[in-house]
C-alpha atoms as a PDB file:
ATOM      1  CA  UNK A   1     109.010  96.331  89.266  1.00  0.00           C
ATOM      2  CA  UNK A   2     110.640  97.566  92.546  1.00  0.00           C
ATOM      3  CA  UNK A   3     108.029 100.211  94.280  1.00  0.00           C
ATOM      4  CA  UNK A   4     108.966 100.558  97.677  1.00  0.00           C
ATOM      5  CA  UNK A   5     105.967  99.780  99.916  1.00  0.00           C
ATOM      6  CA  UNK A   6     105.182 103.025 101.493  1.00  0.00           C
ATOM      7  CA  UNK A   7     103.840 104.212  98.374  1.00  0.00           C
ATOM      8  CA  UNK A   8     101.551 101.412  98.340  1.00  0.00           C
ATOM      9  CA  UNK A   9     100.502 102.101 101.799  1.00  0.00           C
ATOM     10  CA  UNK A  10      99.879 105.524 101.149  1.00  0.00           C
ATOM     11  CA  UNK A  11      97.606 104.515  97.913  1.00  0.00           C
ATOM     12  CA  UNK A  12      95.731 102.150 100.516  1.00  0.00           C
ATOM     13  CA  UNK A  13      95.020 105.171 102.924  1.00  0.00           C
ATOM     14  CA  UNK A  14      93.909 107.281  99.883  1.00  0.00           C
ATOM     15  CA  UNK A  15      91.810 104.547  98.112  1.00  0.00           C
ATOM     16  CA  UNK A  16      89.940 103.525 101.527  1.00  0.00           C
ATOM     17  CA  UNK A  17      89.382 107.366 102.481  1.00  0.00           C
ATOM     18  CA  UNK A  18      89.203 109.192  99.163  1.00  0.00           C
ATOM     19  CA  UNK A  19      90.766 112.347 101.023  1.00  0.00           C
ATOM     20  CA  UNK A  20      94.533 113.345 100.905  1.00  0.00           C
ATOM     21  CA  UNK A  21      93.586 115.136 103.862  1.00  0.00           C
ATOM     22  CA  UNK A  22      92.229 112.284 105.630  1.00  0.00           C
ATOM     23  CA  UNK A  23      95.093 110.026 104.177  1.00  0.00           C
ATOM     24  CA  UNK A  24      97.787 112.433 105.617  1.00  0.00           C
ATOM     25  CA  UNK A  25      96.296 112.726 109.443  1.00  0.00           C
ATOM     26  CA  UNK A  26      96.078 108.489 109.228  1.00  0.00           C
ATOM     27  CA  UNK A  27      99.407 108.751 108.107  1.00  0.00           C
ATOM     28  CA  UNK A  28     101.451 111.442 109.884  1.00  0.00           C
ATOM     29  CA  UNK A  29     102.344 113.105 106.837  1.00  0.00           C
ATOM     30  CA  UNK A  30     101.745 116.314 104.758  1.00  0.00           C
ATOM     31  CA  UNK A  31      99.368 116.824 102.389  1.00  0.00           C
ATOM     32  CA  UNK A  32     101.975 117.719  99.865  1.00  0.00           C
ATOM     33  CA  UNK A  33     103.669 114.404 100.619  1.00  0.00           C
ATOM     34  CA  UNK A  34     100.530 112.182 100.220  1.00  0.00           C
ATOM     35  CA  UNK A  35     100.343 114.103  97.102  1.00  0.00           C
ATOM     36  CA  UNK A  36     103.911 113.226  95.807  1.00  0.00           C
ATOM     37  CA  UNK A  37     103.486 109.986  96.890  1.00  0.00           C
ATOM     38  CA  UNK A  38     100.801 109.325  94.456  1.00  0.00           C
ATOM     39  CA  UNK A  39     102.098 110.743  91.958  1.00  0.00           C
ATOM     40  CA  UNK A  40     105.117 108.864  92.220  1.00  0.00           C
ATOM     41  CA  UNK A  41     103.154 105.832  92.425  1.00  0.00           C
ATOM     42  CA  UNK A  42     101.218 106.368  89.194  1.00  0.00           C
ATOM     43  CA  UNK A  43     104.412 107.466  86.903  1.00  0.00           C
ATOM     44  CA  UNK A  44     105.724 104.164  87.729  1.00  0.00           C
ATOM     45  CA  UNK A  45     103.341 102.202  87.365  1.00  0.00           C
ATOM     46  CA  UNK A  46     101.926 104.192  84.382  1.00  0.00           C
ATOM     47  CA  UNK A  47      98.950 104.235  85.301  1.00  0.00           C
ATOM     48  CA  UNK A  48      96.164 107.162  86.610  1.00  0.00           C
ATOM     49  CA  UNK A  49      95.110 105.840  89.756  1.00  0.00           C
ATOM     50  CA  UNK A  50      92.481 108.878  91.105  1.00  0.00           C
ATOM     51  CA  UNK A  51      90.089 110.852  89.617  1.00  0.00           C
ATOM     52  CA  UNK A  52      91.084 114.481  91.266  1.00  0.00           C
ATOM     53  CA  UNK A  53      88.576 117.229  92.560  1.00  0.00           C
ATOM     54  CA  UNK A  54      88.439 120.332  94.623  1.00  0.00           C
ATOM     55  CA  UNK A  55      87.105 118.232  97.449  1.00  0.00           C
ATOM     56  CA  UNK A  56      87.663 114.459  96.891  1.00  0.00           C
ATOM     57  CA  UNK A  57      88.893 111.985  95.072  1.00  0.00           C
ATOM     58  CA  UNK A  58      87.522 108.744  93.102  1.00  0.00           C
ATOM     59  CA  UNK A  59      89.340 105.653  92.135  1.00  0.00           C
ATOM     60  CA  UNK A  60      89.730 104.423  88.674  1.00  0.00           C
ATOM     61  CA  UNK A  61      89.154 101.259  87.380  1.00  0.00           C
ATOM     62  CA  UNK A  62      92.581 101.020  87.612  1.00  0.00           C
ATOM     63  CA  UNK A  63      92.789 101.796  91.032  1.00  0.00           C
ATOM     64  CA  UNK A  64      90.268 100.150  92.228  1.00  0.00           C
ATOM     65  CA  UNK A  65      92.012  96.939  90.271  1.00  0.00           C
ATOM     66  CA  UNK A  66      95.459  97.557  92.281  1.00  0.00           C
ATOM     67  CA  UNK A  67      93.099  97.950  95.476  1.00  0.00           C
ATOM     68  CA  UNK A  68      91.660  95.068  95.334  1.00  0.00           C
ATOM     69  CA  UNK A  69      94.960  93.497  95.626  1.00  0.00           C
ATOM     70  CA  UNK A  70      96.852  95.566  97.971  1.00  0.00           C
ATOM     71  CA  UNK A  71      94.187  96.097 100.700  1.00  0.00           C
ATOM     72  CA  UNK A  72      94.643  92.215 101.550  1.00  0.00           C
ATOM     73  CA  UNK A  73      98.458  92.801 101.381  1.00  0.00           C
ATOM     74  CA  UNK A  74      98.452  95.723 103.968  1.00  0.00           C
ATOM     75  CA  UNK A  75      96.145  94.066 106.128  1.00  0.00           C
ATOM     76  CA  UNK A  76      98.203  90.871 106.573  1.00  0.00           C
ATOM     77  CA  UNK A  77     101.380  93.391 106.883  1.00  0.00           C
ATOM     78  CA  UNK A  78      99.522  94.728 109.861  1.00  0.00           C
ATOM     79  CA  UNK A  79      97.932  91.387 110.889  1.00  0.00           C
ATOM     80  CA  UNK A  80     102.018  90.118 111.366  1.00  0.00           C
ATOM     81  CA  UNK A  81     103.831  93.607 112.859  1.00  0.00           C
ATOM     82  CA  UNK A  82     100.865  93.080 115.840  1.00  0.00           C
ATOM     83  CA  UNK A  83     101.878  89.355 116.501  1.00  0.00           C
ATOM     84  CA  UNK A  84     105.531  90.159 116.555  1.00  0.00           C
ATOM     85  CA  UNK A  85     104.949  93.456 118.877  1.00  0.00           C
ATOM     86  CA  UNK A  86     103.911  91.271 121.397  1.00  0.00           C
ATOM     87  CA  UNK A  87     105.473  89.004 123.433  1.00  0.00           C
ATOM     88  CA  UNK A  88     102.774  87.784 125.354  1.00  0.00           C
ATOM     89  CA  UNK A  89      99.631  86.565 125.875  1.00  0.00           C
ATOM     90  CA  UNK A  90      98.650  90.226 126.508  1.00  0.00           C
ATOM     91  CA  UNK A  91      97.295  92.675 123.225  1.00  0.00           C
ATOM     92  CA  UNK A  92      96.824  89.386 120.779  1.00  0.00           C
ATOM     93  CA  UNK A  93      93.966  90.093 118.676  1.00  0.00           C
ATOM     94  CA  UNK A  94      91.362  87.522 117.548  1.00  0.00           C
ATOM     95  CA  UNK A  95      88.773  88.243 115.032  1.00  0.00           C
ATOM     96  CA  UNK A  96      86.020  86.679 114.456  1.00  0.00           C
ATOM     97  CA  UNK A  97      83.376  87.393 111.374  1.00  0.00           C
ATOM     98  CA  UNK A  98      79.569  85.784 111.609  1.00  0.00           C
ATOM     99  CA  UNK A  99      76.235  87.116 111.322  1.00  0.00           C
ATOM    100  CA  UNK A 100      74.322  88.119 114.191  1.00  0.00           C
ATOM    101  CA  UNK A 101      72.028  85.101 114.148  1.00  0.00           C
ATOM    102  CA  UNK A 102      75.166  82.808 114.378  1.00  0.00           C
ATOM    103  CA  UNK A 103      76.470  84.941 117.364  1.00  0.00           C
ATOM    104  CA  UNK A 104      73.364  85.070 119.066  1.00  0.00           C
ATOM    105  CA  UNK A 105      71.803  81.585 118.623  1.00  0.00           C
ATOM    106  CA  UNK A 106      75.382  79.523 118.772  1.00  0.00           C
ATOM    107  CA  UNK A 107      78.353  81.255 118.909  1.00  0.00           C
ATOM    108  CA  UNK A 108      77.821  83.142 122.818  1.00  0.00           C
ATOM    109  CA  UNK A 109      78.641  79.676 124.900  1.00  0.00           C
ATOM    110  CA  UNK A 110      81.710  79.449 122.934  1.00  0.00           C
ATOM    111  CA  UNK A 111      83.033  82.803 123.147  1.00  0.00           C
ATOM    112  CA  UNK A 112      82.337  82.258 127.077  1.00  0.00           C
ATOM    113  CA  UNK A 113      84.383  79.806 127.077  1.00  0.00           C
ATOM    114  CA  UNK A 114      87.252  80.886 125.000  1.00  0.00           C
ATOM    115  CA  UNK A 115      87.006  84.445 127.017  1.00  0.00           C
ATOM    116  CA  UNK A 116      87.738  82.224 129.940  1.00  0.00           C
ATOM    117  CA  UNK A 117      90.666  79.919 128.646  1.00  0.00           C
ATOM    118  CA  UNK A 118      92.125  83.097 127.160  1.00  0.00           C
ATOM    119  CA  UNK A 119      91.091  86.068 129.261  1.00  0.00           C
ATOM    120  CA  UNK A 120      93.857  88.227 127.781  1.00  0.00           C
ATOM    121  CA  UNK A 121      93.075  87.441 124.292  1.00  0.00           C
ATOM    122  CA  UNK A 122      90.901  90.390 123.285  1.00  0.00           C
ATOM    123  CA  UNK A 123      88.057  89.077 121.124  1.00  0.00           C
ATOM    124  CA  UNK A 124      86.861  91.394 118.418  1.00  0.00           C
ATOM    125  CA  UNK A 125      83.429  90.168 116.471  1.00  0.00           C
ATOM    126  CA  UNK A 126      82.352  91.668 113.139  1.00  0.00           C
ATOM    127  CA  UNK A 127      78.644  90.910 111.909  1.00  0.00           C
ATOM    128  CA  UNK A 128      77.597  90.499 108.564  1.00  0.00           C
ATOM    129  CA  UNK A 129      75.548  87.958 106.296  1.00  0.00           C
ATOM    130  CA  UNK A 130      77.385  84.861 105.633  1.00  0.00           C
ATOM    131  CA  UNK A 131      78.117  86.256 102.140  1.00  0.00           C
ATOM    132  CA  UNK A 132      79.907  89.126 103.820  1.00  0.00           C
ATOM    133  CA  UNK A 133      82.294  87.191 106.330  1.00  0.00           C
ATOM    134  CA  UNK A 134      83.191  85.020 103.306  1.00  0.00           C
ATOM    135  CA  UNK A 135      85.085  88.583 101.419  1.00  0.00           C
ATOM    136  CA  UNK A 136      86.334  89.693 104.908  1.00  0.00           C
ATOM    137  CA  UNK A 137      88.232  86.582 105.409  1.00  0.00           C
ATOM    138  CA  UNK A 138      89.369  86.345 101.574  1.00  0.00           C
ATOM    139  CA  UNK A 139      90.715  90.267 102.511  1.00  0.00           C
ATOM    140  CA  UNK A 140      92.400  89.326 105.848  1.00  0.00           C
ATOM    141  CA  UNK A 141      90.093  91.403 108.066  1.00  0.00           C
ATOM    142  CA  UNK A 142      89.359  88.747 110.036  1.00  0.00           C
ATOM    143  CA  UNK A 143      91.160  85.331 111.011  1.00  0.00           C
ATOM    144  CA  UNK A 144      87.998  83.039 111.508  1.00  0.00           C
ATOM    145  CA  UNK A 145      84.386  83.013 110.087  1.00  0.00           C
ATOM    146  CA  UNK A 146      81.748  81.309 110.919  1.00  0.00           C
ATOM    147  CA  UNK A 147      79.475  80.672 108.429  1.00  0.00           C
ATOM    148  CA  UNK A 148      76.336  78.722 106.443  1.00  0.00           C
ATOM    149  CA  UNK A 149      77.037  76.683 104.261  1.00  0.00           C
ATOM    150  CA  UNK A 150      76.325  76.561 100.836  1.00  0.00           C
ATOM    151  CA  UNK A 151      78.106  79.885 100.782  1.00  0.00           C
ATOM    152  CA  UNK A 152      79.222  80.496  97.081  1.00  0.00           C
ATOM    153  CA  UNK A 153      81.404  82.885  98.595  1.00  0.00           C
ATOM    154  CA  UNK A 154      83.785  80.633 100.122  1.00  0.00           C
ATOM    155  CA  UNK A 155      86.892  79.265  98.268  1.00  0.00           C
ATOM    156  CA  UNK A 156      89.540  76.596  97.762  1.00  0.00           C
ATOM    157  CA  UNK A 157      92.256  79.326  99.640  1.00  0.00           C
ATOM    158  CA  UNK A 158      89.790  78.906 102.855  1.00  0.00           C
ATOM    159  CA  UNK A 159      90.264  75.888 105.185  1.00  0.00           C
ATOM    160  CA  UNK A 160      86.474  75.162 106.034  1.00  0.00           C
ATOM    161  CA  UNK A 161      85.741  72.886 108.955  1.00  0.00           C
ATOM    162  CA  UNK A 162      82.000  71.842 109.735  1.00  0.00           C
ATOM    163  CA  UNK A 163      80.821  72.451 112.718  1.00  0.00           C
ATOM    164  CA  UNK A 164      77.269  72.053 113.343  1.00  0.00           C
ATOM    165  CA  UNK A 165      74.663  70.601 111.366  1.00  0.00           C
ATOM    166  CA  UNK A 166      71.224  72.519 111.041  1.00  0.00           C
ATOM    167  CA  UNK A 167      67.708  72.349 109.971  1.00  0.00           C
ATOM    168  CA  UNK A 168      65.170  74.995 108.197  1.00  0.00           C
ATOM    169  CA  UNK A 169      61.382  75.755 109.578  1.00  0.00           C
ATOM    170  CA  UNK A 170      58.579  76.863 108.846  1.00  0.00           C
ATOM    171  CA  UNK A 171      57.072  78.444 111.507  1.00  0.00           C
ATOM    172  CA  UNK A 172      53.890  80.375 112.091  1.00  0.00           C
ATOM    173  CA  UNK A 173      51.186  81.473 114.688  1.00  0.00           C
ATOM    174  CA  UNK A 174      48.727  78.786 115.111  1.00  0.00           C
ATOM    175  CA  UNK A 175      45.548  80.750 115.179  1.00  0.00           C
ATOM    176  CA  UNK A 176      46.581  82.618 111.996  1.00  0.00           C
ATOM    177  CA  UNK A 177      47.658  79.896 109.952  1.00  0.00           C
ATOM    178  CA  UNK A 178      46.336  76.991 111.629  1.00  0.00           C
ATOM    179  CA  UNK A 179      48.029  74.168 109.208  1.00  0.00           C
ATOM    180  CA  UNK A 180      50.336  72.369 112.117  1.00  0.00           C
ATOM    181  CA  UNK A 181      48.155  69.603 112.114  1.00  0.00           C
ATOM    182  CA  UNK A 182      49.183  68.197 108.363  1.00  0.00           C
ATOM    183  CA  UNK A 183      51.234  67.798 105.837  1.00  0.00           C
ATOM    184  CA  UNK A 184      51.417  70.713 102.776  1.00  0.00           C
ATOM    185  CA  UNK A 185      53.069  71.270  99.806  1.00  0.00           C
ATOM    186  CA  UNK A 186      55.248  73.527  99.024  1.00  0.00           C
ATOM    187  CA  UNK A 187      52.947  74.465  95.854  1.00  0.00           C
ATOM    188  CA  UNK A 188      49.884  75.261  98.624  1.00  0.00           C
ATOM    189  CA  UNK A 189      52.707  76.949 101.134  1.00  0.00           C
ATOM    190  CA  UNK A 190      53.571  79.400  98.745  1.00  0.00           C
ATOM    191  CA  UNK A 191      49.747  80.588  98.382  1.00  0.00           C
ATOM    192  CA  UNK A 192      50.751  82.191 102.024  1.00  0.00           C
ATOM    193  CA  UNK A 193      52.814  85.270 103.332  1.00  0.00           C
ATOM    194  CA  UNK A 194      56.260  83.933 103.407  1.00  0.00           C
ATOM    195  CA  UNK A 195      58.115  85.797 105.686  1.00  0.00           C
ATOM    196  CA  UNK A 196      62.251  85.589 105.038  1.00  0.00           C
ATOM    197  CA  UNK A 197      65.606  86.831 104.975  1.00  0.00           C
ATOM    198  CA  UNK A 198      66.761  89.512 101.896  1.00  0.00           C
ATOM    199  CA  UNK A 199      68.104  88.335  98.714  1.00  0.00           C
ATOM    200  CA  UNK A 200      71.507  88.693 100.094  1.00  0.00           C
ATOM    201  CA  UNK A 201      71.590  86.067 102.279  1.00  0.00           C
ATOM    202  CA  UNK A 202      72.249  82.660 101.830  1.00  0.00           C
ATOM    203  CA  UNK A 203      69.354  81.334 103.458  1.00  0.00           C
ATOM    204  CA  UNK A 204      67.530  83.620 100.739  1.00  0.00           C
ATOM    205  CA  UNK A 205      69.175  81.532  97.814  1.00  0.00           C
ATOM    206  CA  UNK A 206      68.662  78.109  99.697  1.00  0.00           C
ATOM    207  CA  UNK A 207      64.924  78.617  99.858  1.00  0.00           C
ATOM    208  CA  UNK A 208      64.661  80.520  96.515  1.00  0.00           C
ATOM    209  CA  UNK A 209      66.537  77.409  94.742  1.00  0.00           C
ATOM    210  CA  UNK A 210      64.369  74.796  96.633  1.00  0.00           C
ATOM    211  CA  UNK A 211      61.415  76.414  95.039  1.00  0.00           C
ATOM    212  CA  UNK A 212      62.561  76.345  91.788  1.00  0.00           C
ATOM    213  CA  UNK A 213      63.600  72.651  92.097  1.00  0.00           C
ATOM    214  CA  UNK A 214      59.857  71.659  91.901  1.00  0.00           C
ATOM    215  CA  UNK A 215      59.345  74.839  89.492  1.00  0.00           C
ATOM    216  CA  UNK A 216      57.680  77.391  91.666  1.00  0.00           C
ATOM    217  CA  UNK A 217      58.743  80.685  91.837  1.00  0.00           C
ATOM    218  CA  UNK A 218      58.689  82.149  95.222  1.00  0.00           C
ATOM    219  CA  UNK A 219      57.256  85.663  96.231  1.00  0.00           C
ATOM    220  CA  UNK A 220      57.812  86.577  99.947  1.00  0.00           C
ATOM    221  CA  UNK A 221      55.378  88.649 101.335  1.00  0.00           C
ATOM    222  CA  UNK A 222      58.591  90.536 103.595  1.00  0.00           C
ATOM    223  CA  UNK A 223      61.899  89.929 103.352  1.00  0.00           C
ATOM    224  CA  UNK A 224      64.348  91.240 106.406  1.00  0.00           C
ATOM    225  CA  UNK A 225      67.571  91.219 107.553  1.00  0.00           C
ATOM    226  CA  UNK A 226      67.079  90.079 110.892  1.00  0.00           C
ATOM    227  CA  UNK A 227      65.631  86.320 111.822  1.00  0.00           C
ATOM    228  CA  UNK A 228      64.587  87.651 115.293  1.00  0.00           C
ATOM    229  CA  UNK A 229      62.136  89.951 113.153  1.00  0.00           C
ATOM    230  CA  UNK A 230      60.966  87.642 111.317  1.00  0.00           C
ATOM    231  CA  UNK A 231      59.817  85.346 114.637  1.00  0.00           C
ATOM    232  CA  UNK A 232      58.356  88.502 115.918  1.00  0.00           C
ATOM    233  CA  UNK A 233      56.054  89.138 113.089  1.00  0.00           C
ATOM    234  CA  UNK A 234      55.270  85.511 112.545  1.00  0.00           C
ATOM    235  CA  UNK A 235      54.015  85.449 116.454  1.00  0.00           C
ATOM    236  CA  UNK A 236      52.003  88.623 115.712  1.00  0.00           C
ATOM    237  CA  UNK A 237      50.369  86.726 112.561  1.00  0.00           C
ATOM    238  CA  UNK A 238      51.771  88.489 109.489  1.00  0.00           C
ATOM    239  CA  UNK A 239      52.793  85.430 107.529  1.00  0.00           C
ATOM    240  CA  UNK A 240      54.947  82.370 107.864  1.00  0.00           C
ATOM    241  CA  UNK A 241      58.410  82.636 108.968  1.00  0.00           C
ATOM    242  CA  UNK A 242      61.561  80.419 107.394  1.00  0.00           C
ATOM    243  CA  UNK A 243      64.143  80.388 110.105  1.00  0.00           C
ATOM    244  CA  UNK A 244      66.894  78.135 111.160  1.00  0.00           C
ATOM    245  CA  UNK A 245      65.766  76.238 114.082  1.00  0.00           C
ATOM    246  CA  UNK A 246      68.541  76.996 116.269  1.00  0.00           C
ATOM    247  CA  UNK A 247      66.984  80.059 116.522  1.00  0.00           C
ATOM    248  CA  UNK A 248      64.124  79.049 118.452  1.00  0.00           C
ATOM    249  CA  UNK A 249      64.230  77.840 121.721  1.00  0.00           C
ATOM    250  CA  UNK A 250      60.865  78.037 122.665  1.00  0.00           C
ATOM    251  CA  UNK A 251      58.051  78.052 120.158  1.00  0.00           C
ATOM    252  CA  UNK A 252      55.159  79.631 122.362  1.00  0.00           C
ATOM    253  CA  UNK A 253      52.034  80.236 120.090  1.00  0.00           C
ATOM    254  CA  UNK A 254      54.331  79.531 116.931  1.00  0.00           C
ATOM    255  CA  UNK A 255      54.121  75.879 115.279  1.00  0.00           C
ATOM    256  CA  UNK A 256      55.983  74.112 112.975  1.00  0.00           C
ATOM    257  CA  UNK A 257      54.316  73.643 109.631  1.00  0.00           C
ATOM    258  CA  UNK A 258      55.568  70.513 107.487  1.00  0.00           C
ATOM    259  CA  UNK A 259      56.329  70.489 104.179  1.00  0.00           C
ATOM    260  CA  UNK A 260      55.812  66.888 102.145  1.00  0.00           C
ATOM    261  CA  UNK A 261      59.233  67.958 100.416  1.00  0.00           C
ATOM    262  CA  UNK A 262      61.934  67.285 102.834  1.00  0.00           C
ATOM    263  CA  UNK A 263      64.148  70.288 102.972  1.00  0.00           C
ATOM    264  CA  UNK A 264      67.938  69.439 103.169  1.00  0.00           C
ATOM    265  CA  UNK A 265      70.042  69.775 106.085  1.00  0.00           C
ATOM    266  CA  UNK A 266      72.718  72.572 106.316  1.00  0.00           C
ATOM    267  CA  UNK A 267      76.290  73.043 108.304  1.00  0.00           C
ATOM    268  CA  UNK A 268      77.580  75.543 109.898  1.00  0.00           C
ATOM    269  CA  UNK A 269      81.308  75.717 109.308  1.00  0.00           C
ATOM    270  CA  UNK A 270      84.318  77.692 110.684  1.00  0.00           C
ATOM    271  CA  UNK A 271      86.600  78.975 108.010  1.00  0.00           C
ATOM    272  CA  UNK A 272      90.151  80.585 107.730  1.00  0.00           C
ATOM    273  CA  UNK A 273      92.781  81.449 105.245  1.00  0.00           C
ATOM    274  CA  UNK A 274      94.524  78.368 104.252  1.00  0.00           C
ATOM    275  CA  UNK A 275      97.938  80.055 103.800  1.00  0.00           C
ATOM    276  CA  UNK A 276      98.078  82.555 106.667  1.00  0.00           C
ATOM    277  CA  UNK A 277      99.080  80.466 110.095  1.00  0.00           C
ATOM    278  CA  UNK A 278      96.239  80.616 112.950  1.00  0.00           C
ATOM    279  CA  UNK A 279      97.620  81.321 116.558  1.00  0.00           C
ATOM    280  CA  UNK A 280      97.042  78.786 119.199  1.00  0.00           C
ATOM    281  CA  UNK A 281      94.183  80.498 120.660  1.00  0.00           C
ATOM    282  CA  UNK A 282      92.518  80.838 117.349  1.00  0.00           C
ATOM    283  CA  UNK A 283      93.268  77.364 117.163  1.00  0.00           C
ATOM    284  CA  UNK A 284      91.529  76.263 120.260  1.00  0.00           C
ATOM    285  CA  UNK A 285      88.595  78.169 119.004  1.00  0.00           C
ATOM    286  CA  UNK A 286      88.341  76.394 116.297  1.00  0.00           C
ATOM    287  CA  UNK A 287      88.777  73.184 118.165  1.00  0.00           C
ATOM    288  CA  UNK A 288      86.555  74.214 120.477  1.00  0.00           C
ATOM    289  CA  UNK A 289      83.349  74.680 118.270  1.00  0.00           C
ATOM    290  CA  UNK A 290      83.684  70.698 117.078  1.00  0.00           C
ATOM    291  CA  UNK A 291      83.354  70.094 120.921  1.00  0.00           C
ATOM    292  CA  UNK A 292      80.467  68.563 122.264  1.00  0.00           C
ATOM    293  CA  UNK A 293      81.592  69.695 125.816  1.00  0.00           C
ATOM    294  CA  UNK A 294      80.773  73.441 125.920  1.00  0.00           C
ATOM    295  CA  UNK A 295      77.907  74.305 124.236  1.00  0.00           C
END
């Protein structure tokens, strides 16, 4: 089926803004041709792409089917007409996607150091859980991830290189919960406040699935998005925190409580696309966070 790509690109503009309007000022275009466009789009493909309405549109389940596939395609187009509009060192892009633990707690000495090997490179960091950065490198809207790892997110198209390994705490104020002294079960912790990340995090499923190993079914008493939260309200006494422990540098009136069930080690891994070609400063990046020289 020959469709010539501008239609597609309009679609994209449509299906990410739901607005011709919107659609037509991205686009330099009329209204009426945005319009056309779509139309012309759908009587080829024979398909109804849009739900119309006075004021917006929806997507279809067809359209959000032929989304799903072309918003990857228009965002490597772009990815490639920005390498090859430079010919320098000057305006390359590199994007990085990791949570803001993981930029906080790791990734800063790196990014130093890659700002200063590359100064021109202009470095452009998106934050989300590691389920997140997982579907914006599988749609090209970002070159690298760095990520935890189990992630059921990432994929045989992904390259995945481990970088650091990692271990879970427990972690609580010592006059609140004064158990650093021994040795607990993970049957007696879970009598406590747990304090944790949200069910859509990975270190949410690693805990929940470690519980239900030995048959418990775990009840946090808060769950948050933010680990830095969750060491604030453990030092304030509100429950026991589970935290990576890069996170902590200093433990202050927090403790580490001990578990007799060893919890696994995890990695932290760098990831890209397998089939799309990294630059040579992405490159050294990714080199650079299996160094034991910078960080």
């Amino acid at each position: 089926m020959d469709i010539n790509y501008e239609l597609y690109k309009v679609f994209y503009h449509v299906a990410k803004s739901l607005s011709f309007s919107e659609a037509a000022e991205a686009l330099f275009i009329s209204q009426s041709a945005v319009s056309q466009s779509i139309k012309t789009l759908e009587k080829r493909l024979n398909q109804t792409l849009f739900v119309r309405s006075t004021k917006r549109v929806s997507l279809t389940k067809e359209g959000e089917l032929l989304l799903k596939h072309i918003e990857p395609a228009v965002n490597l187009i772009s990815r490639g007409e920005n390498q090859l509009s430079v010919d320098s060192q000057s305006g390359i892009q590199l994007r990085i996607g990791a949570s803001d633990t993981i930029c906080r707690y790791y990734l800063v000495p790196y990014l130093n150091n890659f700002h200063k090997q590359y100064p021109g490179v202009h470095i452009k960091v998106t934050n989300g859980t590691s389920l997140q950065c997982a579907d914006l490198l599988e749609r090209n809207e970002v070159d690298i991830i760095v990520t935890n790892s189990p992630n059921s997110a990432l994929n045989n198209m992904m390259k995945i290189t481990p970088v650091k390994e990692f271990h879970d705490i427990f972690i609580a104020n010592q006059e609140a919960f004064p158990l650093h002294d021994r040795t607990i079960t993970l049957a007696q912790l879970q009598k406590y406040p747990i304090l944790m990340l949200n069910k859509r995090s990975t270190t949410s499923m690693f805990l929940h699935n470690l519980f239900l190993e030995h048959s418990l079914d775990l009840v946090p008493a808060i769950e948050l998005s933010s680990n830095d939260l969750l060491i604030d309200l453990a030092k304030i006494g509100l429950g026991i925190a589970f935290i990576p422990d890069f996170c902590v540098k200093e433990l202050d009136d927090l403790a580490v409580i001990h578990t007799d069930q060893e919890i696994p080690p995890r990695m932290l891994v760098a990831a890209y696309n397998n089939d799309i070609p990294l630059s040579d400063a992405a490159k050294y990046f990714i080199d650079s966070l299996t160094s034991t020289n910078i960080a």
